[in-house]
PDB file of N, CA and C in Angstrom:
ATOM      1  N   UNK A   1      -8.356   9.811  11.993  1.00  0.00           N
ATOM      2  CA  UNK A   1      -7.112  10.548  12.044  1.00  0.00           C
ATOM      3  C   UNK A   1      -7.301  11.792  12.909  1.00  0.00           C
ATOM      4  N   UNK A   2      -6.413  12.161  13.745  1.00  0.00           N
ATOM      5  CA  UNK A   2      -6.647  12.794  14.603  1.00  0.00           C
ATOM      6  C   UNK A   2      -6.389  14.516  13.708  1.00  0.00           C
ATOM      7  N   UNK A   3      -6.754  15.714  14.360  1.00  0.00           N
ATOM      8  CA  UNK A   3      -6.527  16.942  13.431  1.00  0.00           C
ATOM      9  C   UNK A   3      -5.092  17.173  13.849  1.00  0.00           C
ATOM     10  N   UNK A   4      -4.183  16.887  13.943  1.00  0.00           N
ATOM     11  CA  UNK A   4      -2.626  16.952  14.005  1.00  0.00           C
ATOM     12  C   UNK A   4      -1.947  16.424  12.488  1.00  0.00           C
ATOM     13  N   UNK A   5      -2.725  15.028  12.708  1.00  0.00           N
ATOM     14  CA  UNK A   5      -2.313  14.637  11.726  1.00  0.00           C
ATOM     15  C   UNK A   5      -2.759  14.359  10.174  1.00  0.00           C
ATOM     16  N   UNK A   6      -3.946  15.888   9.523  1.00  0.00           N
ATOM     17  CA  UNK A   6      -4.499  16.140   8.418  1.00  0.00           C
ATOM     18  C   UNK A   6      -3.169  17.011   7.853  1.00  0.00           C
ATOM     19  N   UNK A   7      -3.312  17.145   6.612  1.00  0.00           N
ATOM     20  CA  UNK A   7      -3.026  18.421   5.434  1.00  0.00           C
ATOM     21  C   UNK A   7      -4.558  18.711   5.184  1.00  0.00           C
ATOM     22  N   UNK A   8      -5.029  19.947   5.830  1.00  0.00           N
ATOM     23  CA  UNK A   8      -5.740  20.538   5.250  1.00  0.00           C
ATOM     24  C   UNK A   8      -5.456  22.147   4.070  1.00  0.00           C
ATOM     25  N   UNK A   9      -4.630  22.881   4.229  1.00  0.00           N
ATOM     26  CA  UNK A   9      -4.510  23.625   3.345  1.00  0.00           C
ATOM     27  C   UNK A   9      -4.417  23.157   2.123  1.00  0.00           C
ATOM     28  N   UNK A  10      -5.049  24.042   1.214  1.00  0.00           N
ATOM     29  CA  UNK A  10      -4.842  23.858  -0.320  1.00  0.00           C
ATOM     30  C   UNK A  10      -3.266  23.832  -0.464  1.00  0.00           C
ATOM     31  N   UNK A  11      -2.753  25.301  -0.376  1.00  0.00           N
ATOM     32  CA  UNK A  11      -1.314  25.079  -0.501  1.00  0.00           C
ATOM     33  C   UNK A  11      -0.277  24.548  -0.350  1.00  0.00           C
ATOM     34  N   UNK A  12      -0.161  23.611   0.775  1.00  0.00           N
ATOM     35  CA  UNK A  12      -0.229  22.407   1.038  1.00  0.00           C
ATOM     36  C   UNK A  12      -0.164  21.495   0.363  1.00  0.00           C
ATOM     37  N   UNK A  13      -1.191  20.653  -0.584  1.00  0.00           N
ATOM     38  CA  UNK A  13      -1.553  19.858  -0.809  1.00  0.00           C
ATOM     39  C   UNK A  13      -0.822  20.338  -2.636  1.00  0.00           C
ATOM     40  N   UNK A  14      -0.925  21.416  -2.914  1.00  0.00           N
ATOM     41  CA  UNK A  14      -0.460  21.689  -4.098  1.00  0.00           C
ATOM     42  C   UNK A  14       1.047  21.572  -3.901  1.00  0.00           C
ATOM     43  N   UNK A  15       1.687  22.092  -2.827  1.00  0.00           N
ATOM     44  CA  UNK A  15       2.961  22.430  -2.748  1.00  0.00           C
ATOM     45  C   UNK A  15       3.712  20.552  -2.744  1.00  0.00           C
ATOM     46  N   UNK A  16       2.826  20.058  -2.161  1.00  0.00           N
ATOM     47  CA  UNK A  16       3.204  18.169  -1.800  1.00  0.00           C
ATOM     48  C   UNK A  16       2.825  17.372  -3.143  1.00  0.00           C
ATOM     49  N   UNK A  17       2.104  18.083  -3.556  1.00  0.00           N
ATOM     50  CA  UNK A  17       1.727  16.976  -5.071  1.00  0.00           C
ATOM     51  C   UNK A  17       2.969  17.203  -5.979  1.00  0.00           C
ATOM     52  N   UNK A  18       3.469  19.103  -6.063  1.00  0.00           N
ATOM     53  CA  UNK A  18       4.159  19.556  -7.370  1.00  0.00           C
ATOM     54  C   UNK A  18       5.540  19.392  -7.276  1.00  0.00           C
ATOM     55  N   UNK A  19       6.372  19.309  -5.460  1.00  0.00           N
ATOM     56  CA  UNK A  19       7.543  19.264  -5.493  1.00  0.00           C
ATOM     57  C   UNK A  19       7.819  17.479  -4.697  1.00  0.00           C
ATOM     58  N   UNK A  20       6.512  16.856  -4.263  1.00  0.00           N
ATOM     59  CA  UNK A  20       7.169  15.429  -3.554  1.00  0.00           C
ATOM     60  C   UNK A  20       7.517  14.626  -4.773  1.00  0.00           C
ATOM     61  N   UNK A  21       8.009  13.042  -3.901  1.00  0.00           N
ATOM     62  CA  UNK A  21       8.256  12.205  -4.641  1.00  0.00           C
ATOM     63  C   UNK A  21       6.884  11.557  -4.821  1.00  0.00           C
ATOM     64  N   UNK A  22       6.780  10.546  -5.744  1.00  0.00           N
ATOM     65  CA  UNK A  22       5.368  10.102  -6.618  1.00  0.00           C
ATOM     66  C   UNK A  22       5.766   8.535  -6.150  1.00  0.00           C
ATOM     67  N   UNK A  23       4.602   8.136  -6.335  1.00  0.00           N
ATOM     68  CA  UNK A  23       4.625   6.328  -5.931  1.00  0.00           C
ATOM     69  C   UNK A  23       3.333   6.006  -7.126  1.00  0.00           C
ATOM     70  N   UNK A  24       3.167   5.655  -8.212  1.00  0.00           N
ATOM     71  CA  UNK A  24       1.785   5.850  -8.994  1.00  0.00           C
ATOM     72  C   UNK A  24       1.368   3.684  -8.714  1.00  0.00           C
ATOM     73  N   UNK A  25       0.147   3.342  -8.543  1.00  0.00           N
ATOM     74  CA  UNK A  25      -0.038   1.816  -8.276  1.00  0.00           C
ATOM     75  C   UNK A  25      -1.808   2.309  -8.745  1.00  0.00           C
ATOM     76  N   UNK A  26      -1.934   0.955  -8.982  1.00  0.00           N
ATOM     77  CA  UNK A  26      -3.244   0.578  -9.896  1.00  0.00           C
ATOM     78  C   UNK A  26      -4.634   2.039  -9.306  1.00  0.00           C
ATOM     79  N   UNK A  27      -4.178   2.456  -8.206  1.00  0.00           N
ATOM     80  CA  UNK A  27      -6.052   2.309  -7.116  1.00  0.00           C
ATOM     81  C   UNK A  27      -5.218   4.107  -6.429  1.00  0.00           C
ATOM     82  N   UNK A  28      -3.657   4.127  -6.351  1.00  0.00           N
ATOM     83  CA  UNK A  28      -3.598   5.211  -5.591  1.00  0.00           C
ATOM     84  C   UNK A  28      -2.350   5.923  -6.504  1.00  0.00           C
ATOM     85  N   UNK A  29      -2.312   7.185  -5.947  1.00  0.00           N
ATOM     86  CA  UNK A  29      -0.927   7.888  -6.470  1.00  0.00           C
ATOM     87  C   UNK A  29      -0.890   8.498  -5.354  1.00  0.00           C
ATOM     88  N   UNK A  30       0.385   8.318  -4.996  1.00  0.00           N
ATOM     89  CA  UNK A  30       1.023   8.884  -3.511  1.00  0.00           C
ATOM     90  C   UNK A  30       1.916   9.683  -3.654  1.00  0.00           C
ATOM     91  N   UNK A  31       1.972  10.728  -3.316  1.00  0.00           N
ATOM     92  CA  UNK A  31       3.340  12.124  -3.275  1.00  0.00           C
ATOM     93  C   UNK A  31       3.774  12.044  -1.887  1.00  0.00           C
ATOM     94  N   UNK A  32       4.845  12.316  -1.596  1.00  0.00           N
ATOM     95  CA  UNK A  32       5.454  12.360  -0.275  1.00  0.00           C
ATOM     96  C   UNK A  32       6.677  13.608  -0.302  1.00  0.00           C
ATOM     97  N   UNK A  33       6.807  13.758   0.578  1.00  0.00           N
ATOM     98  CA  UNK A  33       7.942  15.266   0.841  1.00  0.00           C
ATOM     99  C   UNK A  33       8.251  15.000   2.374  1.00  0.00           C
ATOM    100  N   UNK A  34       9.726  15.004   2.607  1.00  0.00           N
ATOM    101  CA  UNK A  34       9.734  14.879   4.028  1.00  0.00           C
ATOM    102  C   UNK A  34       9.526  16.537   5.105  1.00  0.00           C
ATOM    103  N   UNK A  35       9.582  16.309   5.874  1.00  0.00           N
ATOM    104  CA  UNK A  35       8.504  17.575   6.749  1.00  0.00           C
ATOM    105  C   UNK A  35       9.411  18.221   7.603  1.00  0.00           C
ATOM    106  N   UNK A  36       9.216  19.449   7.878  1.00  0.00           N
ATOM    107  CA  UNK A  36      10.263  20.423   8.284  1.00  0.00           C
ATOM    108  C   UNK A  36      10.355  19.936   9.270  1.00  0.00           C
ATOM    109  N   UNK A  37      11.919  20.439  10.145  1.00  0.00           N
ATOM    110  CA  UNK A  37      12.213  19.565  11.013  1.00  0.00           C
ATOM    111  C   UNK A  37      12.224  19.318  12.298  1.00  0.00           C
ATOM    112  N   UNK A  38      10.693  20.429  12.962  1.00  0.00           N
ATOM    113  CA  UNK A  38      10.198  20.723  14.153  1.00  0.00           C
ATOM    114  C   UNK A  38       8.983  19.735  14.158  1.00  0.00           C
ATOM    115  N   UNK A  39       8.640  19.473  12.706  1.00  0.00           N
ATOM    116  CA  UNK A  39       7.402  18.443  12.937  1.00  0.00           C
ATOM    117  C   UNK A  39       8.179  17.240  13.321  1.00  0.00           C
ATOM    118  N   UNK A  40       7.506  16.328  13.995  1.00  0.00           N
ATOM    119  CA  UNK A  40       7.870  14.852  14.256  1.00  0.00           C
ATOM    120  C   UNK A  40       6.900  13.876  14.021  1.00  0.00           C
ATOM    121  N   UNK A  41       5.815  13.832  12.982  1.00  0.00           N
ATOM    122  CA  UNK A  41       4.874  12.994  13.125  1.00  0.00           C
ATOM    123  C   UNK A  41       4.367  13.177  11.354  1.00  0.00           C
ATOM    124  N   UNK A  42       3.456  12.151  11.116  1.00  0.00           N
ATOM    125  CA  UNK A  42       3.276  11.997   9.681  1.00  0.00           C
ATOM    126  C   UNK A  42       1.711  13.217   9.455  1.00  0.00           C
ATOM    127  N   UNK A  43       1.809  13.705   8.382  1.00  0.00           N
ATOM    128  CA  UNK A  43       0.397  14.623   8.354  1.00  0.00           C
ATOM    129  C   UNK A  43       0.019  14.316   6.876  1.00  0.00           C
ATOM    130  N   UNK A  44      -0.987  13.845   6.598  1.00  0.00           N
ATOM    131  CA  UNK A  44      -1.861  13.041   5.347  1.00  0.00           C
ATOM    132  C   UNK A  44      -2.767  13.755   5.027  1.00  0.00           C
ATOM    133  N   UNK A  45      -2.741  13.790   3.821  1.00  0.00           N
ATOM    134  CA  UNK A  45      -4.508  14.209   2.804  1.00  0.00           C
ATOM    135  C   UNK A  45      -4.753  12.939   2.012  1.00  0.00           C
ATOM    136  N   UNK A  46      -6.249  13.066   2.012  1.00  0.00           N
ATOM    137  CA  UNK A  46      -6.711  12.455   0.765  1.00  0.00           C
ATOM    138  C   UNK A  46      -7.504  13.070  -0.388  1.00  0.00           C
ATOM    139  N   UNK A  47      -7.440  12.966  -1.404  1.00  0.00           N
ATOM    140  CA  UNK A  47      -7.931  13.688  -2.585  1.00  0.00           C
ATOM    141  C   UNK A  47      -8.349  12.810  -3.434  1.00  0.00           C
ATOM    142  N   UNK A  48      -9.920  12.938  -4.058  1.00  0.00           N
ATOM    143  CA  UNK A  48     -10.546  12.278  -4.455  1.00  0.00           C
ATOM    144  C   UNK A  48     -11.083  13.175  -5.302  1.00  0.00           C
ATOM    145  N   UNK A  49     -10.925  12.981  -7.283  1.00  0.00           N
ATOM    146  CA  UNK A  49     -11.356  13.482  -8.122  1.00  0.00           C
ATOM    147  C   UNK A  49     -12.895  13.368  -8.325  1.00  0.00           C
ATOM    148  N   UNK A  50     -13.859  14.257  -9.173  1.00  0.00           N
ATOM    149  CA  UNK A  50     -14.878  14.205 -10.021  1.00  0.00           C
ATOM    150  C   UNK A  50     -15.152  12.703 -10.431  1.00  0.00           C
ATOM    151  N   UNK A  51     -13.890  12.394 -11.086  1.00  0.00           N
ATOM    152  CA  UNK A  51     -14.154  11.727 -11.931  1.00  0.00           C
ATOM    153  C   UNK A  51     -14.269  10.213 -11.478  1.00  0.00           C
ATOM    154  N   UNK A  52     -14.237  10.372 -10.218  1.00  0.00           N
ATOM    155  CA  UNK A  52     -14.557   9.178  -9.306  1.00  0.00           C
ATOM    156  C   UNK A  52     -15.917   8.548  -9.210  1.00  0.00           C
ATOM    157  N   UNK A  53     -16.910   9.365  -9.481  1.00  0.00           N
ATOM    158  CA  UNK A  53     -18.097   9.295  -9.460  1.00  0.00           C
ATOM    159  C   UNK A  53     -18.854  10.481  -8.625  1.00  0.00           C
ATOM    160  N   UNK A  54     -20.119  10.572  -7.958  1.00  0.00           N
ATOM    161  CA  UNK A  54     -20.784  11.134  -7.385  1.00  0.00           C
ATOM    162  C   UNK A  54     -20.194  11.413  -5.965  1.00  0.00           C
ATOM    163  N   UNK A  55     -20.998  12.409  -4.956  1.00  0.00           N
ATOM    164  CA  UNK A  55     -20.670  12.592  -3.894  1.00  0.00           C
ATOM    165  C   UNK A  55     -20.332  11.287  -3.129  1.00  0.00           C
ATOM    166  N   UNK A  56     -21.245  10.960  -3.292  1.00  0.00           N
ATOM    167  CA  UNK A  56     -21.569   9.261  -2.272  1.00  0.00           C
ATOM    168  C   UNK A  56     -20.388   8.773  -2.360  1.00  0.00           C
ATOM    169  N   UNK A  57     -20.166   8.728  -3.327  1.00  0.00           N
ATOM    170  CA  UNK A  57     -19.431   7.115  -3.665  1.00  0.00           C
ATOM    171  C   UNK A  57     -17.462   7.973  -3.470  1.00  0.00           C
ATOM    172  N   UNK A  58     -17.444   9.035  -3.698  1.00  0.00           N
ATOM    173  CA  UNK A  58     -15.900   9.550  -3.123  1.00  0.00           C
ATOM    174  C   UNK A  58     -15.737  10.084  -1.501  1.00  0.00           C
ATOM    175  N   UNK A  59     -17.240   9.970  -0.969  1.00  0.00           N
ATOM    176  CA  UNK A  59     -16.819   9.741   0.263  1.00  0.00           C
ATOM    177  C   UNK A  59     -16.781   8.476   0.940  1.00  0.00           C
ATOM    178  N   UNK A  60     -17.255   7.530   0.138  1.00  0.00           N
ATOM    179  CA  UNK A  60     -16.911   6.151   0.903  1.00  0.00           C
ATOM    180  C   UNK A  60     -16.131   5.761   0.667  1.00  0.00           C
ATOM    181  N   UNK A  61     -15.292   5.907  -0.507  1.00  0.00           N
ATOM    182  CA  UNK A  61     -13.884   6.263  -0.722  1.00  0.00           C
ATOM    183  C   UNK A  61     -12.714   6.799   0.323  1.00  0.00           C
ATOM    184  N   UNK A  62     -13.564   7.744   0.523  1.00  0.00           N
ATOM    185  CA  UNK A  62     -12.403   8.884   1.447  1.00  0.00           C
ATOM    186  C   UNK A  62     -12.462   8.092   2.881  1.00  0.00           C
ATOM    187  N   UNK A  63     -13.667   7.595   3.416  1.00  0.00           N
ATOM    188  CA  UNK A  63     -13.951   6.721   4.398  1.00  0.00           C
ATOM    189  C   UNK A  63     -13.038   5.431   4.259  1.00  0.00           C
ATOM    190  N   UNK A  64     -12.945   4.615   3.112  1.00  0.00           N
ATOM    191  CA  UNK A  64     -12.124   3.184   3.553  1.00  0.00           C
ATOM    192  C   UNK A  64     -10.974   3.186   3.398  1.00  0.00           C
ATOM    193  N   UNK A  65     -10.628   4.411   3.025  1.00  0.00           N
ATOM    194  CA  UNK A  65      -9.177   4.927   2.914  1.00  0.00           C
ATOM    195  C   UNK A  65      -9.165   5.437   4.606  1.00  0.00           C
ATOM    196  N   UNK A  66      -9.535   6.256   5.206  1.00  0.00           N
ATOM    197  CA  UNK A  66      -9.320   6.586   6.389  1.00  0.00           C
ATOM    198  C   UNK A  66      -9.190   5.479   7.363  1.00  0.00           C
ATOM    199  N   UNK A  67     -10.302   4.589   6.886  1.00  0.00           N
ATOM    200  CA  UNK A  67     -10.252   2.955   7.888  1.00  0.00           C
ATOM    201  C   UNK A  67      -8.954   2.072   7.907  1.00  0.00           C
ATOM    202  N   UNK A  68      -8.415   2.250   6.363  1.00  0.00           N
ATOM    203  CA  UNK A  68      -7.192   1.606   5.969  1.00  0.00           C
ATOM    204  C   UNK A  68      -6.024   2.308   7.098  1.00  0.00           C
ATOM    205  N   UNK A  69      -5.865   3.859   7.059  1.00  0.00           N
ATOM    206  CA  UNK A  69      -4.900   4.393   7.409  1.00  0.00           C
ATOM    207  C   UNK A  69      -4.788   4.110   9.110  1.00  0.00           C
ATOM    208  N   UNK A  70      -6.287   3.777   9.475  1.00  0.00           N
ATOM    209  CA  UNK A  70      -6.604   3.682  11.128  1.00  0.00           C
ATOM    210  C   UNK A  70      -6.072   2.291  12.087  1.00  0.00           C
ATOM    211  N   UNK A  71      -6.428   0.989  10.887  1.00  0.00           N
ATOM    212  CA  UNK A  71      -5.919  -0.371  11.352  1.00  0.00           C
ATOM    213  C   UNK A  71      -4.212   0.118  11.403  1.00  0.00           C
ATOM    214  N   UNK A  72      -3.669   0.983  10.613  1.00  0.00           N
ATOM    215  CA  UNK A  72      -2.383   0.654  10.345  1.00  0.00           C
ATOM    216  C   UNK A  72      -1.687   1.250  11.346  1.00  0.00           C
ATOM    217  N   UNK A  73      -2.276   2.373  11.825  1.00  0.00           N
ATOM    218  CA  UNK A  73      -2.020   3.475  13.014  1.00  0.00           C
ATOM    219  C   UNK A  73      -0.252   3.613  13.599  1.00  0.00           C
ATOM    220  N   UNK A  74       0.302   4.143  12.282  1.00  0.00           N
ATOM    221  CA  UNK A  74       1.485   4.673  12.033  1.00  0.00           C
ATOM    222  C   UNK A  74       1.787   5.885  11.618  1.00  0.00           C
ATOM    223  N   UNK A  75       1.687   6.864  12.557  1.00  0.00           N
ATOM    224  CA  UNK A  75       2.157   8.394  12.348  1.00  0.00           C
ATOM    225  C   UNK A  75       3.517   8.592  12.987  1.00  0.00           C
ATOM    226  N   UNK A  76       4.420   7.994  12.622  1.00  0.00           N
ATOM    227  CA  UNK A  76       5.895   7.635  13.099  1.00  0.00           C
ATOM    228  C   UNK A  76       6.605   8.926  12.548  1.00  0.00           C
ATOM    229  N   UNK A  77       6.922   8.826  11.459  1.00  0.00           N
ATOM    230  CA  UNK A  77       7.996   8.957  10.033  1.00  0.00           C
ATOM    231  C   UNK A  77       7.489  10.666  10.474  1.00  0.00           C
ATOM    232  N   UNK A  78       8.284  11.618   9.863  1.00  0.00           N
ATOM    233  CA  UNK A  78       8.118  12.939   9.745  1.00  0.00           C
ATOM    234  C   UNK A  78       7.944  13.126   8.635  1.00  0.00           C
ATOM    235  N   UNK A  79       6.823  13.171   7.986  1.00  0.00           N
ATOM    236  CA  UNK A  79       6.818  13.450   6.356  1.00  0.00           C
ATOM    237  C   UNK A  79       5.599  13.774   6.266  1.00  0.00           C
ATOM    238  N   UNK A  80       5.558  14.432   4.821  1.00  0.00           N
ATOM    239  CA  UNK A  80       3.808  15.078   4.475  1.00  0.00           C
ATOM    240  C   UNK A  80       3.511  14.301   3.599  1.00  0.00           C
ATOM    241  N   UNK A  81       2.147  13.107   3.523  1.00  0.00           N
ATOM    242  CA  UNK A  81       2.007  12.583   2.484  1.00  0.00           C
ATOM    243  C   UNK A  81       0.133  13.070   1.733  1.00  0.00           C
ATOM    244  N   UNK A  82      -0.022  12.973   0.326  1.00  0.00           N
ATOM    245  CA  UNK A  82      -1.122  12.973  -0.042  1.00  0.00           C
ATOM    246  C   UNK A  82      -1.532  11.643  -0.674  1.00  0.00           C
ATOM    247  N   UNK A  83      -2.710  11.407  -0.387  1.00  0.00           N
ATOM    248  CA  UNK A  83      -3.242  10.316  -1.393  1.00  0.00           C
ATOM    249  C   UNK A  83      -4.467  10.896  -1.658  1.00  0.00           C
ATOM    250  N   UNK A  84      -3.610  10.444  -3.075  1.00  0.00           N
ATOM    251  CA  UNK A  84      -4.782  10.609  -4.238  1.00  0.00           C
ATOM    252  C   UNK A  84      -5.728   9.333  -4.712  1.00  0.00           C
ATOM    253  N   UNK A  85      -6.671   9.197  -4.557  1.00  0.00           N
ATOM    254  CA  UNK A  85      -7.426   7.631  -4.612  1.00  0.00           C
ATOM    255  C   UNK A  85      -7.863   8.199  -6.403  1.00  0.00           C
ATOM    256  N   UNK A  86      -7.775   7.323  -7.389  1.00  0.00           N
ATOM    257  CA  UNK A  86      -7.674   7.491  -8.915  1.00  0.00           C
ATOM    258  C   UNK A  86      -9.185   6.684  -9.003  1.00  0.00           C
ATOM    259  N   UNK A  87      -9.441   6.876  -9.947  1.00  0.00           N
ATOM    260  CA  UNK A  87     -10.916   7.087 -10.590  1.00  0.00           C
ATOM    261  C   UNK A  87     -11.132   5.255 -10.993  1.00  0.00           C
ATOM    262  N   UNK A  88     -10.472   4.406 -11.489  1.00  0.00           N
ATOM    263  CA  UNK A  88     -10.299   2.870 -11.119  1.00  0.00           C
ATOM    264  C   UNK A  88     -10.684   2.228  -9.798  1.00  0.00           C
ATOM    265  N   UNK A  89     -10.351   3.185  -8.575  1.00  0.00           N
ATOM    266  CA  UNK A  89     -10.842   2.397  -7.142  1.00  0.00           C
ATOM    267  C   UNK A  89     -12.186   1.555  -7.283  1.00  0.00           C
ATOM    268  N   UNK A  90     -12.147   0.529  -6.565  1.00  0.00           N
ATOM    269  CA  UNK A  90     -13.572  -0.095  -6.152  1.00  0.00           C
ATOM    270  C   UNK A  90     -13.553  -0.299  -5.072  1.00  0.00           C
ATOM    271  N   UNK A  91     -14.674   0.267  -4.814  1.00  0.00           N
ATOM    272  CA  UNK A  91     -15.216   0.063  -3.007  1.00  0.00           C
ATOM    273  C   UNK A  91     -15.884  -1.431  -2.660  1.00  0.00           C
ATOM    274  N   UNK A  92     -15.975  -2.121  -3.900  1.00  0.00           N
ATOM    275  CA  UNK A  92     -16.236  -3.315  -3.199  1.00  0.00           C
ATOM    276  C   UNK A  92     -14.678  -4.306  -3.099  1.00  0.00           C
ATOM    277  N   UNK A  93     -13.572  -4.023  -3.373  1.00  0.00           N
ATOM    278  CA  UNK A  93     -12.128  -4.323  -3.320  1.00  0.00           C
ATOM    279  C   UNK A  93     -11.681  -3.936  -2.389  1.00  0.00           C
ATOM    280  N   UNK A  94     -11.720  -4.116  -1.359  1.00  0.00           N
ATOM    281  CA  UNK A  94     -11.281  -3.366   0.404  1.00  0.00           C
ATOM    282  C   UNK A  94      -9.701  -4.107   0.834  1.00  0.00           C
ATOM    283  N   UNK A  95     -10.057  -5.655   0.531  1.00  0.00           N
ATOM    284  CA  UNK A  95      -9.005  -6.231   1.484  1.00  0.00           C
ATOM    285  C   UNK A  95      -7.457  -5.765   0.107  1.00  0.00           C
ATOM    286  N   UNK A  96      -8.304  -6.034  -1.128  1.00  0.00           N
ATOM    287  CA  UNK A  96      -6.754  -5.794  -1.639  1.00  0.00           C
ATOM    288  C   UNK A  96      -6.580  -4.140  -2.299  1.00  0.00           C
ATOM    289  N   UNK A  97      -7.556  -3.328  -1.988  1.00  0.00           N
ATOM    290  CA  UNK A  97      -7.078  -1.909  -1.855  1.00  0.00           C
ATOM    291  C   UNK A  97      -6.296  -1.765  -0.487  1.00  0.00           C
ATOM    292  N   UNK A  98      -6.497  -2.206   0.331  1.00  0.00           N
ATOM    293  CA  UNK A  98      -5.755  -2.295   1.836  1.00  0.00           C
ATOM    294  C   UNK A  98      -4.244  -2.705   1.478  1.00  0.00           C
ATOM    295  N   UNK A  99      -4.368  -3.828   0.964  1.00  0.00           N
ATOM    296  CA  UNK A  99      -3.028  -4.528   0.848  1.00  0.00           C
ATOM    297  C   UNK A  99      -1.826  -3.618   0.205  1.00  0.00           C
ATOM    298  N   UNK A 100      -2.808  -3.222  -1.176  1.00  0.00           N
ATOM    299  CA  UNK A 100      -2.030  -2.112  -2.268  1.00  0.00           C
ATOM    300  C   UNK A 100      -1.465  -1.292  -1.736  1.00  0.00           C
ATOM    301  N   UNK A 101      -2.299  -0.472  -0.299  1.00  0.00           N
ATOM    302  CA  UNK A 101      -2.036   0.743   0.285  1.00  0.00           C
ATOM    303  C   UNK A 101      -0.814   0.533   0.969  1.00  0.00           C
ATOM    304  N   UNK A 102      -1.017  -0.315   1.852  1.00  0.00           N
ATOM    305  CA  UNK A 102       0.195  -0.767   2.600  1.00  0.00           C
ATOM    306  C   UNK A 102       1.099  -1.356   2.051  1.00  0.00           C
ATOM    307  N   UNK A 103       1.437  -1.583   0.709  1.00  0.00           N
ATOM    308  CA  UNK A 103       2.373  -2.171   0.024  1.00  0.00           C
ATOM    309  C   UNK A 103       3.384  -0.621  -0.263  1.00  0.00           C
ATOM    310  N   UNK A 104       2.506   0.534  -0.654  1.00  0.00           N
ATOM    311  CA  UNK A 104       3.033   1.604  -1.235  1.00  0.00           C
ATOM    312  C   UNK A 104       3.325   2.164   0.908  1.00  0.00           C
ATOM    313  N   UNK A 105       2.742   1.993   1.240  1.00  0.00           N
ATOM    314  CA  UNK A 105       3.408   2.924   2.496  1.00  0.00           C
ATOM    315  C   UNK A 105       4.730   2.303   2.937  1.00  0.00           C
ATOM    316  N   UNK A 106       4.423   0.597   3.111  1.00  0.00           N
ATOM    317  CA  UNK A 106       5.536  -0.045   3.463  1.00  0.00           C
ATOM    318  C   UNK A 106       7.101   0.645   2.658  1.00  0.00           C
ATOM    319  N   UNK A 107       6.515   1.151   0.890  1.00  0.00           N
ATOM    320  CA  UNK A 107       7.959   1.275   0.439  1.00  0.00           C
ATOM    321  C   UNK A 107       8.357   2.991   0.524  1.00  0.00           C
ATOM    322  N   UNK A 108       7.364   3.435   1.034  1.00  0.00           N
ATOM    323  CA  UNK A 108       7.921   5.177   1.350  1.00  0.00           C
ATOM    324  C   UNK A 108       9.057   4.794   2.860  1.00  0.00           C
ATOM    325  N   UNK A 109       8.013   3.968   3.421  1.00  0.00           N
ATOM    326  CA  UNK A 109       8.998   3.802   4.952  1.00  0.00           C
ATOM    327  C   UNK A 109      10.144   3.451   4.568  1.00  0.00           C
ATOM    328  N   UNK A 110      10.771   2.251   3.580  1.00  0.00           N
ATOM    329  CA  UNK A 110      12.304   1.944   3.495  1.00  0.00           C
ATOM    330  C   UNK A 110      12.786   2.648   2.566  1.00  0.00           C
ATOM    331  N   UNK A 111      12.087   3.551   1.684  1.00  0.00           N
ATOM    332  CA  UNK A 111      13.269   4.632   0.866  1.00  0.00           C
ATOM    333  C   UNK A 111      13.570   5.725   1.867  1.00  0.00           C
ATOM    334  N   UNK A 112      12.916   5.856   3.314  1.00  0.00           N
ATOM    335  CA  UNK A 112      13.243   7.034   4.040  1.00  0.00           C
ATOM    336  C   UNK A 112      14.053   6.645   5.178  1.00  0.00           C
ATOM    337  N   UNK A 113      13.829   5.319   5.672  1.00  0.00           N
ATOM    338  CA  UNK A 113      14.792   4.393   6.227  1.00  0.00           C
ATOM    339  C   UNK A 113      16.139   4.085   6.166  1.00  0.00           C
TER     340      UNK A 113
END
């Protein structure tokens, strides 16, 4: 993901979790908020709890989530989204954490559609 298209601020990421809309599915919870109206492009976090396990294993997390978001290479939509990857993920479940993901992006795109 290119640095255009991160949420890196905390405030940010608090302000998108406490006032977006929620998408909750087995592996992710997705908040979305659409984006002020000089931005034109999608800007993403990912957030990965403790309780995920160890360092290792929530950055390979944060990694096949980034791989997921890269095949899909859609920064279209003007909106701020976070994903939250939930403490259930398995990193050996790729093709249908992929699927899941894109099932929940597919339905942010037609409620904003």
């Amino acid at each position: 993901m290119k640095r255009l298209n991160r949420v890196k601020a905390h405030q940010d990421f608090d302000r998108i979790i406490r006032n977006g809309t929620k998408i909750k599915t087995k592996n992710f919870s997705l908040s979305y908020l659409p984006a002020s109206p000089d931005q034109k492009f999608t800007r993403i976090g990912i957030a990965v709890g403790k309780s995920n396990g160890g360092a290792v294993t929530r950055v390979k997390e944060k990694r096949q989530v980034r791989a997921m978001l890269a095949k899909r290479n859609d920064y279209s939509l003007p909106i701020d989204l976070i994903i939250v990857i939930r403490p259930c993920y398995s990193i050996e479940a790729y093709e249908a954490n992929e699927e899941e993901l894109n099932a929940s992006l597919d339905q942010i795109r037609e409620k904003l559609n």
